[in-house]
Protein backbone atom coordinates (compact mmCIF):
# COMPACT_ATOMS: atom_id res chain seq x y z
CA UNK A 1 4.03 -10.35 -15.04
CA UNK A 2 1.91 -8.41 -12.72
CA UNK A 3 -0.69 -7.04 -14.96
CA UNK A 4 -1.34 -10.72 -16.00
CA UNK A 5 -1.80 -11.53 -12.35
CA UNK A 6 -3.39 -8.65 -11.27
CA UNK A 7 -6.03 -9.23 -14.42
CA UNK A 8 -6.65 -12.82 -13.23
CA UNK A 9 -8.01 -11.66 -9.44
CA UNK A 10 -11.14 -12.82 -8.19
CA UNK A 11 -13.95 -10.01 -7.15
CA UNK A 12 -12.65 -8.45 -3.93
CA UNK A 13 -15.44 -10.46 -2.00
CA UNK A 14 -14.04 -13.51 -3.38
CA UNK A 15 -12.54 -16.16 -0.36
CA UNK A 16 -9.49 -16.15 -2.51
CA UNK A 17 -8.73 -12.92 -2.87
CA UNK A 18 -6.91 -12.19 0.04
CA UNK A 19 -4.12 -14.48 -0.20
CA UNK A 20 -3.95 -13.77 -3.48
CA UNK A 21 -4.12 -9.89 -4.06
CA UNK A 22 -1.45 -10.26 -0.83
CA UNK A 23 1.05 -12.15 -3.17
CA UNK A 24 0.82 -9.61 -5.38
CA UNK A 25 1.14 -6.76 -3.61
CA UNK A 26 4.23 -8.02 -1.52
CA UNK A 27 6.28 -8.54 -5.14
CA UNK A 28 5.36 -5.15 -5.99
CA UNK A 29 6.65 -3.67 -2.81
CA UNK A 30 9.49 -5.36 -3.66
CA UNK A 31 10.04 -4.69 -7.68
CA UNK A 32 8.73 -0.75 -6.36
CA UNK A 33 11.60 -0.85 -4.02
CA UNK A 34 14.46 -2.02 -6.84
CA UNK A 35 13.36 0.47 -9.80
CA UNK A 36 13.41 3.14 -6.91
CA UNK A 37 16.89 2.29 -5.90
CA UNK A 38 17.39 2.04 -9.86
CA UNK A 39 15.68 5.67 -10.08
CA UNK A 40 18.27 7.24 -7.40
CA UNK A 41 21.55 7.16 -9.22
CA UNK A 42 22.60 9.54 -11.15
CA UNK A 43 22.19 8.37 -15.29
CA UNK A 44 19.19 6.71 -14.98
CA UNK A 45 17.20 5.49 -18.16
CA UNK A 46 13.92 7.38 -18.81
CA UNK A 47 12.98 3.70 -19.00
CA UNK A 48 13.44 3.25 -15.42
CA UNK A 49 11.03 5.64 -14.23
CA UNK A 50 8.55 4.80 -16.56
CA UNK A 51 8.74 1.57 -15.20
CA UNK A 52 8.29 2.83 -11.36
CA UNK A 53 5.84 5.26 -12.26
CA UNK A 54 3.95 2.49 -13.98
CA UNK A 55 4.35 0.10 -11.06
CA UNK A 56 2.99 2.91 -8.54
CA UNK A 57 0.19 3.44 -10.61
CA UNK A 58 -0.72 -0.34 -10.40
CA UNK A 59 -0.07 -0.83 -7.01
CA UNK A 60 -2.26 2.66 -5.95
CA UNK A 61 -4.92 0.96 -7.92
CA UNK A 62 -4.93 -2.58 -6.84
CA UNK A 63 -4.72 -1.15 -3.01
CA UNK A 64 -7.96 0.75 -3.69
CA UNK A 65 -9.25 -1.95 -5.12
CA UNK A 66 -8.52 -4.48 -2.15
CA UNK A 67 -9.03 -1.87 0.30
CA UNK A 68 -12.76 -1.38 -1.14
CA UNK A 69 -13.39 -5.48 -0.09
CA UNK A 70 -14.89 -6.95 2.88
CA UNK A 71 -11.40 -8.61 3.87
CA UNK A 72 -9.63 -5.43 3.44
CA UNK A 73 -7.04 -5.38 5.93
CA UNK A 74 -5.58 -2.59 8.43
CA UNK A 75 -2.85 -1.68 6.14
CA UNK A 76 -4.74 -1.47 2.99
CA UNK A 77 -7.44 0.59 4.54
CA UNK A 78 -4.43 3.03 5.95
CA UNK A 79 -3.02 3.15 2.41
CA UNK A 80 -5.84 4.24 0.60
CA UNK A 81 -7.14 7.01 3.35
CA UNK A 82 -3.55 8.55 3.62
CA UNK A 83 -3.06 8.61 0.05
CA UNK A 84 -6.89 9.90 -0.55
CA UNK A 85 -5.82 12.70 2.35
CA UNK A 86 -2.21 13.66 0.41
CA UNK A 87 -0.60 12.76 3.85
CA UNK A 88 2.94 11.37 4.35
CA UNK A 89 3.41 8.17 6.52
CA UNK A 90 5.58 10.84 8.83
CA UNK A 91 1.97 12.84 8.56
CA UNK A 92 -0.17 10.51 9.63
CA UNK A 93 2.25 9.06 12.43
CA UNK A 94 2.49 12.47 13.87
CA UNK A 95 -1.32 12.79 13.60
CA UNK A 96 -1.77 10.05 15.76
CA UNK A 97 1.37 9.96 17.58
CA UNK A 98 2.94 6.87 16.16
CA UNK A 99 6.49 6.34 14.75
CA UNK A 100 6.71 6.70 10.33
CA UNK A 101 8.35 3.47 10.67
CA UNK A 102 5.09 1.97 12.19
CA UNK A 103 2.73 3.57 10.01
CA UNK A 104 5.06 1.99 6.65
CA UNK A 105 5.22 -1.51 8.58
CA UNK A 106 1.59 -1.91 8.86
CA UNK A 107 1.18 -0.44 5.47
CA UNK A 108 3.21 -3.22 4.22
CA UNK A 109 1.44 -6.14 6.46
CA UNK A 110 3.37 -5.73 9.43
CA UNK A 111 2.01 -6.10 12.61
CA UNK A 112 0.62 -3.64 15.27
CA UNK A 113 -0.62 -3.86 19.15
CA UNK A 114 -3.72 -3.27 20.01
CA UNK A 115 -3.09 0.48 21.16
CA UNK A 116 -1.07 1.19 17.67
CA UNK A 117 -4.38 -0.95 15.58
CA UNK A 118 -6.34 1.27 17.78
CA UNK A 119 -4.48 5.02 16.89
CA UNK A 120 -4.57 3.78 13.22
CA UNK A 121 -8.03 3.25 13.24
CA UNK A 122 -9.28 6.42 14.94
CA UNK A 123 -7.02 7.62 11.99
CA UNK A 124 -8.46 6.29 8.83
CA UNK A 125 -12.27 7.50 10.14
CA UNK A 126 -11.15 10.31 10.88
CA UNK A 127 -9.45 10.98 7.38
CA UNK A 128 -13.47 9.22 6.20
CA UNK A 129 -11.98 5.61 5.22
């Protein structure tokens, strides 16, 4: 279901994109969040982590794609310079002296003050995003 959305995206510099890529990502959050549950209990189907491994794969991909546009927004842009820098949201927080929590809220769309959009900015050029 994904894929076939993810195929039918505008170009990044497309008005539409946005909203749209946003959509997307959001329900992958979510389906990432349910196979890892899924993947944490003990018997789990090799079929399972396929499927998260695929979904993480998509998602890395479609971030770096959206985070490469000229609507790219904070969290995107965080996304793809942590993961570029191998850093864990605790990482970066401490790096900038910001709580995890913050750093995986804003990853995911959540909002930030001006002093937090400011630390997390100051972050990604630092880490060359």
């Amino acid at each position: 279901m994904y894929g076939a959305a993810i195929d039918a995206l505008p170009d990044h510099s497309d008005p539409d994109f946005p909203d749209r890529v946003g959509v997307i990502l959001e329900g992958m959050r979510k389906l990432q969040g349910s196979l890892t549950e899924a993947a944490g209990r003990s018997r789990t189907q090799p079929s399972v982590i396929v499927a998260l491994s695929g979904v993480r794969r998509r998602y890395d991909e479609l971030m770096e794609n959206a985070a490469t546009g000229p609507n790219a927004t904070l969290g995107q842009r965080l996304y793809v310079a942590r993961g570029r820098a191998k850093l864990s949201t605790k990482e970066a927080a401490n790096g900038v002296g910001l709580r995890k929590d913050l750093i995986e809220s804003v990853e995911a769309e959540g909002p930030a003050n001006e002093e937090e959009t400011s630390r997390i900015k100051d972050l990604i050029a630092a880490l060359g995003g």
